[in-house]
N, C-alpha and C. Protein backbone atom coordinates (compact mmCIF):
# COMPACT_ATOMS: atom_id res chain seq x y z
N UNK A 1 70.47 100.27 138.38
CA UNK A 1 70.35 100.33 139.81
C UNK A 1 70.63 101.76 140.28
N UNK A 2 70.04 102.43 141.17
CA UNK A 2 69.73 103.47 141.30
C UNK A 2 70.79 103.97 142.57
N UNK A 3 71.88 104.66 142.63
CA UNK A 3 72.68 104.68 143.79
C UNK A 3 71.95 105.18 144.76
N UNK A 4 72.22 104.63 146.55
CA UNK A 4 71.72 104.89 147.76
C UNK A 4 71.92 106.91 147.87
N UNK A 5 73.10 107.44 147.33
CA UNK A 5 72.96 108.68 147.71
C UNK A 5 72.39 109.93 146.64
N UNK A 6 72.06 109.17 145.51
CA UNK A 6 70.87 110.50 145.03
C UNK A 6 70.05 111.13 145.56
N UNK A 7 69.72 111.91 145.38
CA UNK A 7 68.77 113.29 146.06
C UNK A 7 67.89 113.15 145.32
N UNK A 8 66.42 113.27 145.45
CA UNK A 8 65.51 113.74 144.86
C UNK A 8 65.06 114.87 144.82
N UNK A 9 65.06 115.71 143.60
CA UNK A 9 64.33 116.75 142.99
C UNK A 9 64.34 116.73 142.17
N UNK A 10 62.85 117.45 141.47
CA UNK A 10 62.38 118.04 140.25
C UNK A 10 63.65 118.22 139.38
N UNK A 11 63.29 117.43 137.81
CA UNK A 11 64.57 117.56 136.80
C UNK A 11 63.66 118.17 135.36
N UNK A 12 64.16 119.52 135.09
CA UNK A 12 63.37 120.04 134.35
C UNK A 12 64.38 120.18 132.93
N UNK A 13 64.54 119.53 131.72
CA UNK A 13 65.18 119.76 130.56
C UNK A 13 64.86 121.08 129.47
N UNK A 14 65.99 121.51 129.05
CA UNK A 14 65.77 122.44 127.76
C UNK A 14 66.55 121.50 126.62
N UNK A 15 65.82 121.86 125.54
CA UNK A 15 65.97 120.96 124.37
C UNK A 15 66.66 122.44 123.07
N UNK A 16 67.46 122.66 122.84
CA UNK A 16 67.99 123.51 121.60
C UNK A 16 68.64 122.63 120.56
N UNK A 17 67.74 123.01 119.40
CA UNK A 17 68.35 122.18 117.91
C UNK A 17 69.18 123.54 117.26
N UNK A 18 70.34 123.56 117.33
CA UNK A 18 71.09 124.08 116.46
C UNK A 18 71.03 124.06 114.82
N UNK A 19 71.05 124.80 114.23
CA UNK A 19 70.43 124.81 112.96
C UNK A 19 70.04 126.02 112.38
N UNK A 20 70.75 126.25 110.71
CA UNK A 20 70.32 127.23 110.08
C UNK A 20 69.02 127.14 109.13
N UNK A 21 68.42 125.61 109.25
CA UNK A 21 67.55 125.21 107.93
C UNK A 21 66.20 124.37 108.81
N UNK A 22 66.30 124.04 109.76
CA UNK A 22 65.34 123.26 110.49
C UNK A 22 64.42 124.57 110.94
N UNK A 23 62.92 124.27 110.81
CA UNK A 23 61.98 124.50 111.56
C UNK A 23 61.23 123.43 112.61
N UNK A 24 60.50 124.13 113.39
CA UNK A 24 59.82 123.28 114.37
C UNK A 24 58.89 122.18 113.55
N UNK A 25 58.47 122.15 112.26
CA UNK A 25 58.01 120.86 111.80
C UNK A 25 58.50 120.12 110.78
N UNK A 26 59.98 120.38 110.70
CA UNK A 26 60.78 119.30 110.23
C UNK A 26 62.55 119.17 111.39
N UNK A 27 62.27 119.57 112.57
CA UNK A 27 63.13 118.77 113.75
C UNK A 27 62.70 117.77 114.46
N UNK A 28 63.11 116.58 113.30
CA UNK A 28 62.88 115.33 113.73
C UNK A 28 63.79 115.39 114.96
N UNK A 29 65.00 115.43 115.00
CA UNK A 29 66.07 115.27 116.31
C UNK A 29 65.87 116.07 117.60
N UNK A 30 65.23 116.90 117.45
CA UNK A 30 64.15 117.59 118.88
C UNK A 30 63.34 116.72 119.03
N UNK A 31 62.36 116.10 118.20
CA UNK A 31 61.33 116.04 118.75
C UNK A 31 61.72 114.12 119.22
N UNK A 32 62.37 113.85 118.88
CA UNK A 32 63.19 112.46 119.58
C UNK A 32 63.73 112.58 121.20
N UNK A 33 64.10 113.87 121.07
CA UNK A 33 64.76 113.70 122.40
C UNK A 33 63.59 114.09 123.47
N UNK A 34 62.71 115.06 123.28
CA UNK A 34 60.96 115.63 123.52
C UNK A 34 60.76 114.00 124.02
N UNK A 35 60.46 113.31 122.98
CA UNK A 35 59.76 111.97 123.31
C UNK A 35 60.49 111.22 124.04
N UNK A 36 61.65 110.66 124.15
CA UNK A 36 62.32 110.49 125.01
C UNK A 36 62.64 110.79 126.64
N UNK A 37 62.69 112.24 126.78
CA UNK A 37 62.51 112.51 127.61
C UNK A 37 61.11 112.03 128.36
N UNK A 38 60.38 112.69 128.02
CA UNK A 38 58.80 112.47 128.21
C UNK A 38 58.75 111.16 128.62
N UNK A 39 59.24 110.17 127.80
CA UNK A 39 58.87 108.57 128.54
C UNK A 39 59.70 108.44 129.48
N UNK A 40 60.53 109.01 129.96
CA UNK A 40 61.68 108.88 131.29
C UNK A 40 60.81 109.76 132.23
N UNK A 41 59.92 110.41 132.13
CA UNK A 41 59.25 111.50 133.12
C UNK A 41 59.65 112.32 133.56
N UNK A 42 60.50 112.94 132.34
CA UNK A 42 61.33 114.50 132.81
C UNK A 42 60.97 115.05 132.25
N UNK A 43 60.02 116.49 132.70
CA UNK A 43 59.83 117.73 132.44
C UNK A 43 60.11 118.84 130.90
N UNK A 44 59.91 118.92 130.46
CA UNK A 44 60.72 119.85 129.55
C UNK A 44 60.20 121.21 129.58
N UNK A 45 61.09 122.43 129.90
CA UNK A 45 60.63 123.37 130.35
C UNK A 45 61.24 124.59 129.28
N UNK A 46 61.94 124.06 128.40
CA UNK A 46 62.37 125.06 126.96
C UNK A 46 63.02 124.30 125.74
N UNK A 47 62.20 124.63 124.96
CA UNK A 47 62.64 124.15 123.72
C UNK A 47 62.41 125.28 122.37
N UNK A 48 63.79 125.24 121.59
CA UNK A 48 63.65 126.28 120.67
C UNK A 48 64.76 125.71 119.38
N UNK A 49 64.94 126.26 118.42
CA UNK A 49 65.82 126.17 117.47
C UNK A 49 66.31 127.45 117.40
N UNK A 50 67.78 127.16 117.37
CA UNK A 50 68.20 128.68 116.88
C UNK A 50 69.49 128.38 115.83
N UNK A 51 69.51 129.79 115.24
CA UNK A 51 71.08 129.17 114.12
C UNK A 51 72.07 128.95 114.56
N UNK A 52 72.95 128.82 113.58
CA UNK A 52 74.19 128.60 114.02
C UNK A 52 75.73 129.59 114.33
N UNK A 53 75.23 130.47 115.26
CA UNK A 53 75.62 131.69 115.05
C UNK A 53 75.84 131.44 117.13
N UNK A 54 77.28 132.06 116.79
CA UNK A 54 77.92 131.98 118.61
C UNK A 54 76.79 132.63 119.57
N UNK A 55 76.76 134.10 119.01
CA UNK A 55 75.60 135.09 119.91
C UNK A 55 74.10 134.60 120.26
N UNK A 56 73.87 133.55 119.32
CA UNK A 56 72.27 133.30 119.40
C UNK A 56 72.43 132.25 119.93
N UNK A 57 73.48 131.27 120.10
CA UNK A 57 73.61 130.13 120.65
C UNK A 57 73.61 130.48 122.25
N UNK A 58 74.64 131.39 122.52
CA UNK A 58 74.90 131.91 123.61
C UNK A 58 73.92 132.54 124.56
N UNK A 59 73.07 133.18 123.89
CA UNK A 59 72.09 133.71 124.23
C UNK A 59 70.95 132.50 124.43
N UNK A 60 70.46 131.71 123.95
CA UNK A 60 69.84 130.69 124.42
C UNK A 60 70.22 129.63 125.42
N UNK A 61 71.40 129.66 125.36
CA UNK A 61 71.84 129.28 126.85
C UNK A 61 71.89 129.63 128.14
N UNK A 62 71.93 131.19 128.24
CA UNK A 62 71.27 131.41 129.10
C UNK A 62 70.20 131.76 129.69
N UNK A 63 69.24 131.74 128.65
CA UNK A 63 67.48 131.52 128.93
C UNK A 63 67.19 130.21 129.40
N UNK A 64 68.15 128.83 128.81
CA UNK A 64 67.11 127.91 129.10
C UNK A 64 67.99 127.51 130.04
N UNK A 65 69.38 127.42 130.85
CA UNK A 65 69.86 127.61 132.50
C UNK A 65 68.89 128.23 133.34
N UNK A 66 68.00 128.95 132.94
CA UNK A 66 67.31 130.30 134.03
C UNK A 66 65.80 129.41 133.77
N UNK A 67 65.85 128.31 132.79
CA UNK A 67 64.46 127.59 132.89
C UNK A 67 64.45 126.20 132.88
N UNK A 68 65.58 125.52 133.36
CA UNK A 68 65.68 124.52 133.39
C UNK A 68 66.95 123.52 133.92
N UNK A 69 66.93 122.35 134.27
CA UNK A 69 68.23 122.22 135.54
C UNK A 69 69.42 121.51 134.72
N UNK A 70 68.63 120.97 133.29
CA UNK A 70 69.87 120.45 132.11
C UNK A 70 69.36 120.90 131.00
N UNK A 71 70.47 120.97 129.80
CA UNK A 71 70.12 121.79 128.83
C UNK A 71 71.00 120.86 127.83
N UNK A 72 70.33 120.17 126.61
CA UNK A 72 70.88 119.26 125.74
C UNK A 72 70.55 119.97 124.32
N UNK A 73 72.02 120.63 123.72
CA UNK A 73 71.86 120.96 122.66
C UNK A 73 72.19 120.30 121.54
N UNK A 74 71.67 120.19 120.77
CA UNK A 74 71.88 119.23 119.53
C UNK A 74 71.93 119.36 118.14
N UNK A 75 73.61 119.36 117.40
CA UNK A 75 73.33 119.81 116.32
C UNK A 75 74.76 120.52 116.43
N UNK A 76 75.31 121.16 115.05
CA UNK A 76 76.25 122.20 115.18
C UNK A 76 77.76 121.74 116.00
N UNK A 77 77.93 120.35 116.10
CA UNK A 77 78.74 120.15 116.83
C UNK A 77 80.37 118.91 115.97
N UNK A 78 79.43 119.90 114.66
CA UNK A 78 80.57 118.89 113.87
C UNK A 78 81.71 119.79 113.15
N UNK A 79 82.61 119.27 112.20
CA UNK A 79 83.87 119.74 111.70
C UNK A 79 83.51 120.96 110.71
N UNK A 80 82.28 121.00 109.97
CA UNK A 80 82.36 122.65 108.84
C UNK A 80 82.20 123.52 109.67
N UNK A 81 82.62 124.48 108.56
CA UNK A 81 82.74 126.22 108.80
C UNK A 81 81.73 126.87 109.84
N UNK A 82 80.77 126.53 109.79
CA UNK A 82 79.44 126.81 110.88
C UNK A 82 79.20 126.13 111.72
N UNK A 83 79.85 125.17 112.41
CA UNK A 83 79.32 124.30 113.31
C UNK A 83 80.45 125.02 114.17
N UNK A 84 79.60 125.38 115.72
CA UNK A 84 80.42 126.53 116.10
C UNK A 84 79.45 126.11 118.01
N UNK A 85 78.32 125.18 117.99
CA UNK A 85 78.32 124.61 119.08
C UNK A 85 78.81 124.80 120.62
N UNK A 86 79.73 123.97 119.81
CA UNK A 86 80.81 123.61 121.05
C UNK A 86 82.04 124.93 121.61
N UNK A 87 82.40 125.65 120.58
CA UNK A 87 82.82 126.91 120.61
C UNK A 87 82.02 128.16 121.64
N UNK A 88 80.71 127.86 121.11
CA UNK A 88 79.62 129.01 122.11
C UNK A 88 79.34 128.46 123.39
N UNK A 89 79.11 127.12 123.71
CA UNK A 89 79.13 126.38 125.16
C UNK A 89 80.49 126.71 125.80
N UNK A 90 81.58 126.05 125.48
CA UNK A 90 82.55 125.57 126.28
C UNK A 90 82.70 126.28 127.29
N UNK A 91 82.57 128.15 126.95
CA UNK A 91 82.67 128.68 128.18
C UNK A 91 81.97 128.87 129.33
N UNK A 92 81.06 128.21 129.21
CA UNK A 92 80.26 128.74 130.05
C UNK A 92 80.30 127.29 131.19
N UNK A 93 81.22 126.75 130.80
CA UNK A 93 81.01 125.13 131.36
C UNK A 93 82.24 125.47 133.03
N UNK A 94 81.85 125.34 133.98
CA UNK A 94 82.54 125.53 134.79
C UNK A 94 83.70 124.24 135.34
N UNK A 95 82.74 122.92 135.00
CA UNK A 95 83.77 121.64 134.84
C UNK A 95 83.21 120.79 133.47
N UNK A 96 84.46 120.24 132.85
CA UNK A 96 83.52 119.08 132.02
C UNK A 96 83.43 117.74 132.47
N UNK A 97 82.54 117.15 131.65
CA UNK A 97 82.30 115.57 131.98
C UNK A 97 83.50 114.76 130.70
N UNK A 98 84.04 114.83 130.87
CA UNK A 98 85.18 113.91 129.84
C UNK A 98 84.56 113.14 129.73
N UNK A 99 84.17 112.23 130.22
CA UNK A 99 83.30 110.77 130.06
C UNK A 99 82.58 110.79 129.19
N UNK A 100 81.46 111.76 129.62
CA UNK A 100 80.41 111.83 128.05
C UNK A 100 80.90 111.46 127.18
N UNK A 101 82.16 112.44 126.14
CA UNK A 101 82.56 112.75 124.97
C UNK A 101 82.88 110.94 124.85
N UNK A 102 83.77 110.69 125.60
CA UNK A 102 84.66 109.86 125.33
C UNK A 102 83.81 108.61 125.34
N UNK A 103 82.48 107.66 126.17
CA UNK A 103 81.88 107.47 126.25
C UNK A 103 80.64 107.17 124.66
N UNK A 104 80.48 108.47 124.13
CA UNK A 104 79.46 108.61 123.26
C UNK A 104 80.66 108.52 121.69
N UNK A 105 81.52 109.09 121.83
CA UNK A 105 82.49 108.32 120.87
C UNK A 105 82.88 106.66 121.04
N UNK A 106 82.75 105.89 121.89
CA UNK A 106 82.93 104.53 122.09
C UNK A 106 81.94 104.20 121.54
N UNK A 107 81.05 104.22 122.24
CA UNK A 107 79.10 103.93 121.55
C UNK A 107 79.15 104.01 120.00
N UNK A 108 79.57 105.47 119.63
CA UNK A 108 79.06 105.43 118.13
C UNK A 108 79.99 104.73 117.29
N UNK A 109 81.12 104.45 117.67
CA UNK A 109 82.24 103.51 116.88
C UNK A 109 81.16 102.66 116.20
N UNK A 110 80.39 101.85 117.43
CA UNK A 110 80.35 100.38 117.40
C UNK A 110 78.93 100.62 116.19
N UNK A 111 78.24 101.34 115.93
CA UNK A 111 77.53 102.04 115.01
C UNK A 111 77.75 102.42 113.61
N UNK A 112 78.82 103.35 113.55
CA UNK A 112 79.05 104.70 112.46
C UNK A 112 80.83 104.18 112.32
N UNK A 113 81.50 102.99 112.79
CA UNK A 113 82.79 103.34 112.31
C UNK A 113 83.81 104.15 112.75
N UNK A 114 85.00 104.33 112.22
CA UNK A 114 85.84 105.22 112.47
C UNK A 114 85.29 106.84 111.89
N UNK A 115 84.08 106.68 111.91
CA UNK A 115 83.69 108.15 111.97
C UNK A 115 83.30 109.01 112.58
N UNK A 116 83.40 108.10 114.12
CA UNK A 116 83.38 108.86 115.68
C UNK A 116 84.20 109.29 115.60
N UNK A 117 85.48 109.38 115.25
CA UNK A 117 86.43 110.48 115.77
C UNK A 117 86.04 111.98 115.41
N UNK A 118 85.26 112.25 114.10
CA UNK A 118 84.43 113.56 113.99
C UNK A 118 83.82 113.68 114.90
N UNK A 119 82.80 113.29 115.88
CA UNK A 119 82.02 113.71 117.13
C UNK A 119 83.06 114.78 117.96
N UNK A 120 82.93 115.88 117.94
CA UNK A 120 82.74 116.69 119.22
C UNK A 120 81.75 116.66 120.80
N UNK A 121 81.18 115.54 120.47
CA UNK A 121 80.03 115.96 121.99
C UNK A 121 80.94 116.25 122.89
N UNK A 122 80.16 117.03 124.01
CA UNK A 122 80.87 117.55 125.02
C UNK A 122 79.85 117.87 126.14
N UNK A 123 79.57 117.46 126.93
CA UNK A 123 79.16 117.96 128.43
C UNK A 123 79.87 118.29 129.65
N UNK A 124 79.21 119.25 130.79
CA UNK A 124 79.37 119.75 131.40
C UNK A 124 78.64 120.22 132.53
N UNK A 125 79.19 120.84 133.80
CA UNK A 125 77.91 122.03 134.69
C UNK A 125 78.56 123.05 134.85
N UNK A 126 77.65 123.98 134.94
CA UNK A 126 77.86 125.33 135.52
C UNK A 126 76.39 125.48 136.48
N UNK A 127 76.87 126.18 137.72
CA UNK A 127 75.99 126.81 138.42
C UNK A 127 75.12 125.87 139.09
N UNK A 128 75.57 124.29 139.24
CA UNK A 128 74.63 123.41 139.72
C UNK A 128 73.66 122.52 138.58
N UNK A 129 74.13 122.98 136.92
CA UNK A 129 72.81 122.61 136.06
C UNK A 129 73.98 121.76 135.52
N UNK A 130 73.52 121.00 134.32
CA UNK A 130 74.19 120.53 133.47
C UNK A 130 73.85 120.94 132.11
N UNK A 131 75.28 120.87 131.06
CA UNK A 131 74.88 121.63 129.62
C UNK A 131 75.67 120.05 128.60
N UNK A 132 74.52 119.64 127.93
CA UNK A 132 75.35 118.78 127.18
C UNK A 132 75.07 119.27 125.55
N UNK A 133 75.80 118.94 124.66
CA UNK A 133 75.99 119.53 123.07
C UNK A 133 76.45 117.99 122.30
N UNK A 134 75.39 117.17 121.52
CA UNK A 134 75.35 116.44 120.72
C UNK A 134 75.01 116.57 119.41
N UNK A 135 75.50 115.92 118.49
CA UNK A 135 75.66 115.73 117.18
C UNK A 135 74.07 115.93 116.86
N UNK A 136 73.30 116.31 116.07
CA UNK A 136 71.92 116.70 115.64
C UNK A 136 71.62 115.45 114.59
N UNK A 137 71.99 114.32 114.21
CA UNK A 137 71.63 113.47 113.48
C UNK A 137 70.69 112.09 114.44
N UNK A 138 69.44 112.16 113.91
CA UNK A 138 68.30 111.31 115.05
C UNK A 138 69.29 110.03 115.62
N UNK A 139 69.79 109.01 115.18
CA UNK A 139 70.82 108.32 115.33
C UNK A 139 71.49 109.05 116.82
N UNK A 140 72.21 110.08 116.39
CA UNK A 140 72.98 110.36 117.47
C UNK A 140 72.31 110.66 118.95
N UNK A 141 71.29 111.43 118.55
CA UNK A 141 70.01 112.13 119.56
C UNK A 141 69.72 111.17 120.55
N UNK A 142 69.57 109.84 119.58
CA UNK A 142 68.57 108.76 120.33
C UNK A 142 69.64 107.86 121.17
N UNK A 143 70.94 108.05 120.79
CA UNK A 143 72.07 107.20 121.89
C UNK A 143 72.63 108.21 122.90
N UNK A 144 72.89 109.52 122.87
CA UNK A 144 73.33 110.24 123.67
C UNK A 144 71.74 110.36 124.27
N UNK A 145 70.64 110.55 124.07
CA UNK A 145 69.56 110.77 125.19
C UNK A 145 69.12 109.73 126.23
N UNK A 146 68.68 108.62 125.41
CA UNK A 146 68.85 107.02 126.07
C UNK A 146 69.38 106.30 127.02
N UNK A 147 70.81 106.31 125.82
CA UNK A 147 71.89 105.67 127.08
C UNK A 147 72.36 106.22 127.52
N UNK A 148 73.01 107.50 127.69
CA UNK A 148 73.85 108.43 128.32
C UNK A 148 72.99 109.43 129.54
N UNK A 149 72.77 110.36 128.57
CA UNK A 149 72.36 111.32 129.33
C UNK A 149 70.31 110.99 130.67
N UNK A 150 69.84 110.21 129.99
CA UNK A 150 68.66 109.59 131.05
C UNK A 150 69.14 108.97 132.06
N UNK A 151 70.14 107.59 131.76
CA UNK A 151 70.72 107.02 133.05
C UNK A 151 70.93 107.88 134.17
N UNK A 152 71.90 108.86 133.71
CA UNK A 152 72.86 109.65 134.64
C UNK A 152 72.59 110.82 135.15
N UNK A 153 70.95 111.51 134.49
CA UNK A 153 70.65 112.88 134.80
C UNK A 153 71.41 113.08 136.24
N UNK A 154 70.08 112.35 137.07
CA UNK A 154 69.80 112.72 138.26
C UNK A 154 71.15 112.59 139.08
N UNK A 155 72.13 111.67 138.76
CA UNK A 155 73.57 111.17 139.40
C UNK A 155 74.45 112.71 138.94
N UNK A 156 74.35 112.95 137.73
CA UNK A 156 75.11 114.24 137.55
C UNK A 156 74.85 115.75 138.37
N UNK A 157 73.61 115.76 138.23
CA UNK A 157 73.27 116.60 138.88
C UNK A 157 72.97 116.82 140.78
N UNK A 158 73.03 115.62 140.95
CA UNK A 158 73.34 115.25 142.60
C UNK A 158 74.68 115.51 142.79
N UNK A 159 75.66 115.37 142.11
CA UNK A 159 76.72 116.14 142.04
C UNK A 159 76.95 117.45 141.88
N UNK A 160 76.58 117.80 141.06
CA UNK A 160 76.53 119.43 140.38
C UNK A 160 76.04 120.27 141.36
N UNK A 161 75.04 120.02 142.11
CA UNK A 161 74.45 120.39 143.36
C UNK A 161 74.70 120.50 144.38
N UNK A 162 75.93 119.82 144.95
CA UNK A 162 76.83 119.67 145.90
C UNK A 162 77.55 120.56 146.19
């Protein structure tokens, strides 16, 4: 059910797969959330892979803020040495969404076990947009895009906008 005080406007997504080994024709977990999106009828206005490296992460974050009104990165958001994600976002996050995390760790319990407590996801806005950072395994892609983040775009960002 759709709350009485959403706003309507244009919701344009950026899609970043984090990753030192994925190319554009083996990112299955991009191209899930691509399709996904697409059947919800949201826009996608940047999509790229970049490694796993703070500066290049960082740097694609603020290309696809300057091209788009949410930005769902995916991938890089787990416990080894290189998964560094959530490290290159956080700052740039002006409030977070606690919920998400906590939320998409409930979900994947009921899935994956006590092996949600590894999930880092984490969302957020800065500047009126929203930035969310999920686990890069299709599994994960397809419950944080679905149930989470489609429901609530437009509600988050009617906020964020405020």
């Amino acid at each position: 059910m759709k709350p009485e005080h959403l706003k309507e406007f244009e919701i344009v997504a950026a899609i970043i797969t984090v990753s030192s080994t994925r190319t554009a024709d083996t990112d299955s977990s991009g191209r899930i959330i691509q399709d996904l999106l697409k059947e919800a009828g949201i826009q996608i206005g940047r999509y790229s892979i970049v490694p796993d490296r703070i500066p290049e992460i960082r740097n694609e974050a603020a290309l696809a803020l300057q091209a788009a009104s949410f930005v769902i990165f995916n991938g890089g958001t787990g416990l080894t040495h290189d998964d560094c994600t959530i490290e290159a976002i956080a700052p740039f996050l002006e409030k977070t969404i606690d919920g998400f995390g906590e939320l998409f760790r409930q979900k994947s319990y009921s899935e994956i076990g006590t092996a949600a407590v590894l999930s880092r996801a984490l969302a957020g806005v800065t500047g009126g947009k929203a930035i969310f950072c999920i686990p890069g395994s299709n599994a994960a892609v397809r419950l944080a895009t679905a149930e989470l983040i489609i429901p609530e775009i437009r509600h988050i960002l009617s906020h964020a906008r405020s």
